[in-house]
Protein backbone atom coordinates (compact mmCIF):
# COMPACT_ATOMS: atom_id res chain seq x y z
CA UNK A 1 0.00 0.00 0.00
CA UNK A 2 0.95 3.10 -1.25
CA UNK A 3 0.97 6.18 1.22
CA UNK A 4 -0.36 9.46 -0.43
CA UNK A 5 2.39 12.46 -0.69
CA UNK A 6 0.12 14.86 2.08
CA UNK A 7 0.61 11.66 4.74
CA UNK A 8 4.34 11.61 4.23
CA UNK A 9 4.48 15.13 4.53
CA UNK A 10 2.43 15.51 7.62
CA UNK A 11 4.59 12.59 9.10
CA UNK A 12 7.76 14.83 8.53
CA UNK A 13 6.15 17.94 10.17
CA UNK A 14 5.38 15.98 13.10
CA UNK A 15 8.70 13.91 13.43
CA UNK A 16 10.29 17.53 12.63
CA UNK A 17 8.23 19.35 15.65
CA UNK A 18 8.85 16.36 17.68
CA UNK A 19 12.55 16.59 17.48
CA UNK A 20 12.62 20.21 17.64
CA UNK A 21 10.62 20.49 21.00
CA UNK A 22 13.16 17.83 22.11
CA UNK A 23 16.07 19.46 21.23
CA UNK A 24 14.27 23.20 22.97
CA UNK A 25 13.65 21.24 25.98
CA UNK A 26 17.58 19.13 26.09
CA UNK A 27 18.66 22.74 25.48
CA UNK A 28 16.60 24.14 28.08
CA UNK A 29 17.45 21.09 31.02
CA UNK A 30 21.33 22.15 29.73
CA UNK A 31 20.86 25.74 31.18
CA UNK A 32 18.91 24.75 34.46
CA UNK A 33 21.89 22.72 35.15
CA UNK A 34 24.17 25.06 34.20
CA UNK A 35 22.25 27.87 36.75
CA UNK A 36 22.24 25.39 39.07
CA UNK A 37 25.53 24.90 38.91
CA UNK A 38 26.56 28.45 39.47
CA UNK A 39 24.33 29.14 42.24
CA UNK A 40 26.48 25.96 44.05
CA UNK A 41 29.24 27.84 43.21
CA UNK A 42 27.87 31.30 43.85
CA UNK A 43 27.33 29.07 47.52
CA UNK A 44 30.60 27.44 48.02
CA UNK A 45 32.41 30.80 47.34
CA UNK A 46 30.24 32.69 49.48
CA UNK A 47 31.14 29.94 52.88
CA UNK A 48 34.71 30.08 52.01
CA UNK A 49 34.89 33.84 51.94
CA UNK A 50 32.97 33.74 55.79
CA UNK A 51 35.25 31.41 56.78
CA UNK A 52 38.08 33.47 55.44
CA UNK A 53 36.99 36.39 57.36
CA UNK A 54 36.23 34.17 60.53
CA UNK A 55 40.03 32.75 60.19
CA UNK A 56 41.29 36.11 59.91
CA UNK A 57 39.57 37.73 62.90
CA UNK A 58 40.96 34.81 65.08
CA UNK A 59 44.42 35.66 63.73
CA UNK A 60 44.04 39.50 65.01
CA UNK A 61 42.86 38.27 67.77
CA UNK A 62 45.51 35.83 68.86
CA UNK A 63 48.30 38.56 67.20
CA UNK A 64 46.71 40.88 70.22
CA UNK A 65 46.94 38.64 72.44
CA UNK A 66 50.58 37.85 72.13
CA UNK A 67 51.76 41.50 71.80
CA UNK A 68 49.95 41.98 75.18
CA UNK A 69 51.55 38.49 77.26
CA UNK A 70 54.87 40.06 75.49
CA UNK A 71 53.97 43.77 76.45
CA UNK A 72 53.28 42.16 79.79
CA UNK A 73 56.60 40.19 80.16
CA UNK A 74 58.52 42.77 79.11
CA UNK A 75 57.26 45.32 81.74
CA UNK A 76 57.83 42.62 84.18
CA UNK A 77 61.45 41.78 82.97
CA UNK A 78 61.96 45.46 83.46
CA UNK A 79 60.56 45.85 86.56
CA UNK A 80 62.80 43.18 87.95
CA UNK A 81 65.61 45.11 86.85
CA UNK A 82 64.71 47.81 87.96
């Protein structure tokens, strides 16, 4: 049985639109990902520059508190020549 030309063509258009709504919607599922994966980033970056910052205040704050035990044995060395 033969198929008529309009059935062959209609069975193109459709095949056509089906792969080209496949391929918009691959396409679109490639740029959630790729979001996604940026806002992880965006994320990660974001914890690791808090936890610069927290790493940094301890370091003033342990710098501080050795200049002041030095300060503080120093006075005392002098005292006790003195």
């Amino acid at each position: 049985p033969s198929q008529s030309p309009s059935l062959v063509l209609v069975s193109l258009i459709l095949t056509s639109a089906g792969g080209t709504g496949a391929g918009v919607g691959l396409v679109t599922l490639a740029t959630k990902q790729r979001l996604h994966r940026g806002v992880l980033r965006d994320l990660e970056r974001q914890h690791q520059k808090k936890e610069n910052i927290r790493l940094l205040e301890e370091q003033i704050a342990l710098t501080k508190q050795l200049k002041e035990e030095r300060d503080k044995m120093l006075m005392e060395k002098s005292s006790q020549q003195s």
